[in-house]
C-alpha atoms as a PDB file:
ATOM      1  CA  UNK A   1     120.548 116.699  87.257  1.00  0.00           C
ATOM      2  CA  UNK A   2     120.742 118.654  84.420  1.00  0.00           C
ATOM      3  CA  UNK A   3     123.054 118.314  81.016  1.00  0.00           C
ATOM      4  CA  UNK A   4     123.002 120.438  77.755  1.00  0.00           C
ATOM      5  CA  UNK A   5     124.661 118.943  74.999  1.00  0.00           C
ATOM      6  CA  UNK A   6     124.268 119.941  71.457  1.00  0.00           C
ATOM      7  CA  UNK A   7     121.923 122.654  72.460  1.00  0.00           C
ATOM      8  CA  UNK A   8     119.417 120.052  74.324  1.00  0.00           C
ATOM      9  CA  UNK A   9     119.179 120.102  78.488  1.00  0.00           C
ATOM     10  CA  UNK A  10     118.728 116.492  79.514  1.00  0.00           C
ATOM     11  CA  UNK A  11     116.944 116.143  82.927  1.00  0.00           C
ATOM     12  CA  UNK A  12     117.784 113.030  84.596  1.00  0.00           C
ATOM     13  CA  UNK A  13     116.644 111.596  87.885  1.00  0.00           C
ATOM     14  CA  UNK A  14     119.898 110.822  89.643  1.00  0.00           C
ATOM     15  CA  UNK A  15     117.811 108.932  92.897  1.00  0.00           C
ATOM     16  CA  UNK A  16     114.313 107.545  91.560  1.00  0.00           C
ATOM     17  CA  UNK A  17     111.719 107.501  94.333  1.00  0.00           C
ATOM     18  CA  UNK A  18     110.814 103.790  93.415  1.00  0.00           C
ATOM     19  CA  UNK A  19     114.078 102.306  92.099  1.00  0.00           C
ATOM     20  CA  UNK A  20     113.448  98.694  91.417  1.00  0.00           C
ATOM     21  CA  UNK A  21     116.130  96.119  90.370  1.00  0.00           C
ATOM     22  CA  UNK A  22     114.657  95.929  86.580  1.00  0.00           C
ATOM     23  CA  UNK A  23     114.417  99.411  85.161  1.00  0.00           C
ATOM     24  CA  UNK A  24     113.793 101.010  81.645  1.00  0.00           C
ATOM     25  CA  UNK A  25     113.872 104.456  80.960  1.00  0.00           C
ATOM     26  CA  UNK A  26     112.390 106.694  78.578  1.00  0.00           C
ATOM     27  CA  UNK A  27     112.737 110.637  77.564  1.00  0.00           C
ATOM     28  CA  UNK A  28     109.662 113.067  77.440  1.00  0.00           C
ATOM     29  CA  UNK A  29     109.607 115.468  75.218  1.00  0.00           C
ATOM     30  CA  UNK A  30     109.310 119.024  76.823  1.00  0.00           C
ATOM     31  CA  UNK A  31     108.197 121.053  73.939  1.00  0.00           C
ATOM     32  CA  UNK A  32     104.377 120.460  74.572  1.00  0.00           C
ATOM     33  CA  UNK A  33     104.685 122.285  78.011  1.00  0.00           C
ATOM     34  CA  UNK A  34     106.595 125.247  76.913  1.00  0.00           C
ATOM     35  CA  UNK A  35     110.004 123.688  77.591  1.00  0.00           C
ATOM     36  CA  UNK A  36     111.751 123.730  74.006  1.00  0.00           C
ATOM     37  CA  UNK A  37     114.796 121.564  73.401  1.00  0.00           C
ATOM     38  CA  UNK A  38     114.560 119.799  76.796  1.00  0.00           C
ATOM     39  CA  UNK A  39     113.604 116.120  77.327  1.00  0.00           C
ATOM     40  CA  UNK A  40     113.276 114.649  80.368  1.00  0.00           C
ATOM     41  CA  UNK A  41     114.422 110.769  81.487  1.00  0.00           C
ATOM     42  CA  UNK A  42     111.984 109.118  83.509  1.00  0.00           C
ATOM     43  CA  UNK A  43     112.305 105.369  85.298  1.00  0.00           C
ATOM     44  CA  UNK A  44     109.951 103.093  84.562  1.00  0.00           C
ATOM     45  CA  UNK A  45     109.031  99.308  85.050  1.00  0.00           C
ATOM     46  CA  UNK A  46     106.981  96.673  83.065  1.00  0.00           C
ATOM     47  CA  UNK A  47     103.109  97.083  84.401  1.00  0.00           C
ATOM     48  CA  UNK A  48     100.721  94.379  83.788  1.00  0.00           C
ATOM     49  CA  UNK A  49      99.273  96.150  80.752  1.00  0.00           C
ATOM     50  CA  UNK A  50      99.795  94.740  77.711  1.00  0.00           C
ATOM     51  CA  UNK A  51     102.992  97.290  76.638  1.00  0.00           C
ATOM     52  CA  UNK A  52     102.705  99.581  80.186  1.00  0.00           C
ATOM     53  CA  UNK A  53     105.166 101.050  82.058  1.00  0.00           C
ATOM     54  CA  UNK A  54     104.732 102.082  85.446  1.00  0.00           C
ATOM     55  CA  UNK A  55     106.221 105.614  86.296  1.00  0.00           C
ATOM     56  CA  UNK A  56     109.120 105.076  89.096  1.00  0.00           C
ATOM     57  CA  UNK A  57     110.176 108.553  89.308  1.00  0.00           C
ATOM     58  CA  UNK A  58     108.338 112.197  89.925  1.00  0.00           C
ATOM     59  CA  UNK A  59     108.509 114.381  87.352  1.00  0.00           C
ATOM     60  CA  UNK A  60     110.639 117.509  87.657  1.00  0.00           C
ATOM     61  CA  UNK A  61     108.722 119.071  84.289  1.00  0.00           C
ATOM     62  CA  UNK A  62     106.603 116.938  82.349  1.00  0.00           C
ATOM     63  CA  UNK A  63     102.661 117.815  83.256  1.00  0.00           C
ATOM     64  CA  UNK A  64     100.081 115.103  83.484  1.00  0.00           C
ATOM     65  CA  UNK A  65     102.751 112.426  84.960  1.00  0.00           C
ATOM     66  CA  UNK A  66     103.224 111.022  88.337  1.00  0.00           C
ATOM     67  CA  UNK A  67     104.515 108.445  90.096  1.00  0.00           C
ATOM     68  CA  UNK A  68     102.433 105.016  89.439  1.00  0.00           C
ATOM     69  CA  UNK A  69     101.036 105.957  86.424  1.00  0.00           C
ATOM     70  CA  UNK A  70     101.021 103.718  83.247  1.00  0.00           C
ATOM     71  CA  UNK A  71     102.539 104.962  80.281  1.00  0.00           C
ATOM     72  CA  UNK A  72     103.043 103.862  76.801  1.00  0.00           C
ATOM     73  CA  UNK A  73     106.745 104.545  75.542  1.00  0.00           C
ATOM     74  CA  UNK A  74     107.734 103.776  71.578  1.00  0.00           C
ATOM     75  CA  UNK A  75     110.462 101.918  69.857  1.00  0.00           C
ATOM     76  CA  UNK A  76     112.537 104.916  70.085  1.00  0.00           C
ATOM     77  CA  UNK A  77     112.327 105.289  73.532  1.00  0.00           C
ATOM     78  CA  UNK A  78     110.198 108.233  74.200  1.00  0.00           C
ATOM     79  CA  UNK A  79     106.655 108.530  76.593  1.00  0.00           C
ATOM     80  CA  UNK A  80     104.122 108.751  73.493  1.00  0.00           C
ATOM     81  CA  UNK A  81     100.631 108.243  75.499  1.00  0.00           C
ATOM     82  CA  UNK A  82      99.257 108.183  79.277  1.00  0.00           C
ATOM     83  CA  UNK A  83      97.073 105.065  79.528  1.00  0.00           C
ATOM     84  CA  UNK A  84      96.128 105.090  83.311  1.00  0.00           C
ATOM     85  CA  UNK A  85      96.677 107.770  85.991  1.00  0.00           C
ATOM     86  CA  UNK A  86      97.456 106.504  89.376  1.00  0.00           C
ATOM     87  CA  UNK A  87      95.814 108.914  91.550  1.00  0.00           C
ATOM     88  CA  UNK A  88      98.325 110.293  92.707  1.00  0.00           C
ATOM     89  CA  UNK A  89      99.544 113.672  92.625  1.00  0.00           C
ATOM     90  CA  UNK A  90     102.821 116.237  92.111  1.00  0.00           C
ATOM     91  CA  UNK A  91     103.494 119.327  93.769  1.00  0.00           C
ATOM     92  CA  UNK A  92     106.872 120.964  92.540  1.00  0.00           C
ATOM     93  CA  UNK A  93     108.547 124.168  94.190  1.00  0.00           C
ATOM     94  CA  UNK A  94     111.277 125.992  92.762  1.00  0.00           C
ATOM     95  CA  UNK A  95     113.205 127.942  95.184  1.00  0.00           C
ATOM     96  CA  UNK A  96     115.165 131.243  93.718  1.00  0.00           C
ATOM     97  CA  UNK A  97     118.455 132.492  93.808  1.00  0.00           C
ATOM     98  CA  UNK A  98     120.019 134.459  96.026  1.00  0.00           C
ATOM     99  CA  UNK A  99     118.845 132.589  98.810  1.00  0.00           C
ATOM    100  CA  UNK A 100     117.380 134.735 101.702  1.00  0.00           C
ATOM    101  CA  UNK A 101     118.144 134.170 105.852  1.00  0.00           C
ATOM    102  CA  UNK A 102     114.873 132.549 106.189  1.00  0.00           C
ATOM    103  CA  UNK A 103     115.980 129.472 103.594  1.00  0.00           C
ATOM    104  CA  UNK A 104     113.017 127.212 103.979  1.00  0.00           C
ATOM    105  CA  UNK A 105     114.474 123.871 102.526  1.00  0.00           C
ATOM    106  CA  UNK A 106     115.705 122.235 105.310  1.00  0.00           C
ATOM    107  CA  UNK A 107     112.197 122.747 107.108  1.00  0.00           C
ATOM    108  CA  UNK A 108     110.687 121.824 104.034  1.00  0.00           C
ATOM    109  CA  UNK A 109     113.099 118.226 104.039  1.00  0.00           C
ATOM    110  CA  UNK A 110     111.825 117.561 107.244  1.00  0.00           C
ATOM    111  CA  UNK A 111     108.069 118.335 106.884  1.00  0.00           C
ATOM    112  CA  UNK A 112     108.325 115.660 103.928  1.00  0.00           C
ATOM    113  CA  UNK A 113     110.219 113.223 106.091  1.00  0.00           C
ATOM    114  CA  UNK A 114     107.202 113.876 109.035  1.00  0.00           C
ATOM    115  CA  UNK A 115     104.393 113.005 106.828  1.00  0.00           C
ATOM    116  CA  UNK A 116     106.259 110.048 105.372  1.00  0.00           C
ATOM    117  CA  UNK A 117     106.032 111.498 101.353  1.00  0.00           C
ATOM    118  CA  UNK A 118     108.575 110.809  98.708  1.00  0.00           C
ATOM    119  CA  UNK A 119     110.227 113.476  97.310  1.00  0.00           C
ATOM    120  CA  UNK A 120     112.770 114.060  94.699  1.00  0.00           C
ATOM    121  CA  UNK A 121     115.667 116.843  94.159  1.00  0.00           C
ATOM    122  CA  UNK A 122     117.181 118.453  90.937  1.00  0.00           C
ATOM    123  CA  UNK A 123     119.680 120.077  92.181  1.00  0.00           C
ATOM    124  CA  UNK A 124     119.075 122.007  95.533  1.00  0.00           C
ATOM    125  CA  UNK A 125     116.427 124.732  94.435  1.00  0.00           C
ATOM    126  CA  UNK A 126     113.625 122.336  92.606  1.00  0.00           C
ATOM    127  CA  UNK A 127     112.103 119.785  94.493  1.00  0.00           C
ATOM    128  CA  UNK A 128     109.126 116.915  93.308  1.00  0.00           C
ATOM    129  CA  UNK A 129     107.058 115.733  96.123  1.00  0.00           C
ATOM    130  CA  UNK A 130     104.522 112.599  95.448  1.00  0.00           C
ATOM    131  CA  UNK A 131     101.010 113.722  97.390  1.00  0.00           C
ATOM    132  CA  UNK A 132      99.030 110.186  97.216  1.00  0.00           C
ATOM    133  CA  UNK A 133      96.583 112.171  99.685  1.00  0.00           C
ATOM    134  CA  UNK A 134      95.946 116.009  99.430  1.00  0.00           C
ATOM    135  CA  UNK A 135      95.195 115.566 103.249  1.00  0.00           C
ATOM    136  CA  UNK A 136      98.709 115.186 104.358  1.00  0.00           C
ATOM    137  CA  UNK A 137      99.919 118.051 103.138  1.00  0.00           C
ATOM    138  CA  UNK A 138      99.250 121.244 105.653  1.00  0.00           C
ATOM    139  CA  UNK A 139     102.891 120.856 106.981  1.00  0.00           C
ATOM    140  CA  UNK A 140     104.833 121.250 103.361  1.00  0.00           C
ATOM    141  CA  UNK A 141     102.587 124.657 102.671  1.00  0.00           C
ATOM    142  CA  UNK A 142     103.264 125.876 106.410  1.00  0.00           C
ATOM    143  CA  UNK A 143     106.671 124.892 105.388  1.00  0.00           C
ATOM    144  CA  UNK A 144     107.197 127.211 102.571  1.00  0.00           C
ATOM    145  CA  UNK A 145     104.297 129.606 103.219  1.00  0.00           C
ATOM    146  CA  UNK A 146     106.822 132.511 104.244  1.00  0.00           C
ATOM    147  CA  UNK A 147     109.204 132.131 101.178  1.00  0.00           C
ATOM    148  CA  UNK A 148     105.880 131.919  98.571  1.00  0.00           C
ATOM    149  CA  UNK A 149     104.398 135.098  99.670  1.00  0.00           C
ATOM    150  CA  UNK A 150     108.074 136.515 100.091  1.00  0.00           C
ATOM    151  CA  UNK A 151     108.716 135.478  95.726  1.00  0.00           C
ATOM    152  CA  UNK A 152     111.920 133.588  96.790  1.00  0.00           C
ATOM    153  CA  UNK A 153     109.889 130.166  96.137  1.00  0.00           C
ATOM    154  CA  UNK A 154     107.382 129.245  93.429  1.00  0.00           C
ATOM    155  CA  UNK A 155     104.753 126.293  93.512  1.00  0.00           C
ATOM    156  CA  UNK A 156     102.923 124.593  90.985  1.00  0.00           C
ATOM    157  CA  UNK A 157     100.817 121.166  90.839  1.00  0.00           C
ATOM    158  CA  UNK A 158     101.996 118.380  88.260  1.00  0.00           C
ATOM    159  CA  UNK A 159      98.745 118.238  86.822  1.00  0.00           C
ATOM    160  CA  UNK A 160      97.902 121.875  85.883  1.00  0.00           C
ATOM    161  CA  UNK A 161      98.421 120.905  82.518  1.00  0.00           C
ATOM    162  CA  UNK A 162      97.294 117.269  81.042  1.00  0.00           C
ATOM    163  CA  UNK A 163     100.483 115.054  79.267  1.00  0.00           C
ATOM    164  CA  UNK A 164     100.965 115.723  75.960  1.00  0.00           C
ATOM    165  CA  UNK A 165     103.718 114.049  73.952  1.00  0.00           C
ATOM    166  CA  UNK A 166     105.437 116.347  71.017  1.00  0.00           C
END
């Protein structure tokens, strides 16, 4: 979900793949990636590192973040540092407006389901899938194959870019 107040879009995650019963959240700044005057609130939880926080969510925008990594956040709330990746991975797809015949989402729902990843939606056109194995994932690109090379969907890893905090 998306909010702008005040001039700033706030992207929260309204269903958290890995919701646990003690949560803390914290806001990345988006500025580093390109993405001025949005923040993004992601869900963590207390990691065994002295001041971690294990990443709960999958991030619709921040790069270098993904679910199960450890994260430093400050006093004032905010993701300042990355201190251990988890392995895994995050492939996002944006789908366009105006939707054409051939709308690949529902296929795309179900090839996620199939393989048994954990995904998460902002709205109905961007979606965060968790890849904890590249291996898995022939059936999302057959998925969404026709609507990539058609330009009415976009892909991108999590990780082109490394985390940066503002």
């Amino acid at each position: 979900m998306q909010v702008t107040i005040d001039g700033v879009t706030y992207v929260s995650h309204e269903d958290p793949a890995r919701r646990d019963e003690k949560n803390y959240v914290a806001m990345v700044d988006l500025a580093p990636f390109d993405l001025r005057g949005m923040l993004e609130q992601l869900w963590l939880r207390e990691a065994d590192e002295e001041g971690g926080y294990e990443v709960r969510c999958i991030p619709f925008y921040a790069y270098g973040l993904a679910l199960g990594d450890v994260v430093e956040k400050s006093e004032s709330e905010t993701i300042n540092r990355l201190i251990r990746k988890s392995g895994r991975r995050v492939l996002r797809i944006l789908f366009t407006e105006p939707r054409p015949l051939a709308d690949s989402r529902s296929v795309l729902r179900e090839a996620v389901g199939s393989v048994g990843l954990l995904s998460e939606w902002n709205g109905d056109r961007l979606v965060a899938i968790d890849v904890p194995d590249i291996s898995v994932m022939q059936p999302i690109f057959d998925s969404v194959h026709g609507e990539i090379q058609n330009g009415t969907a976009f892909w991108e890893w999590g990780d082109a870019r490394e985390f940066r905090s503002a």
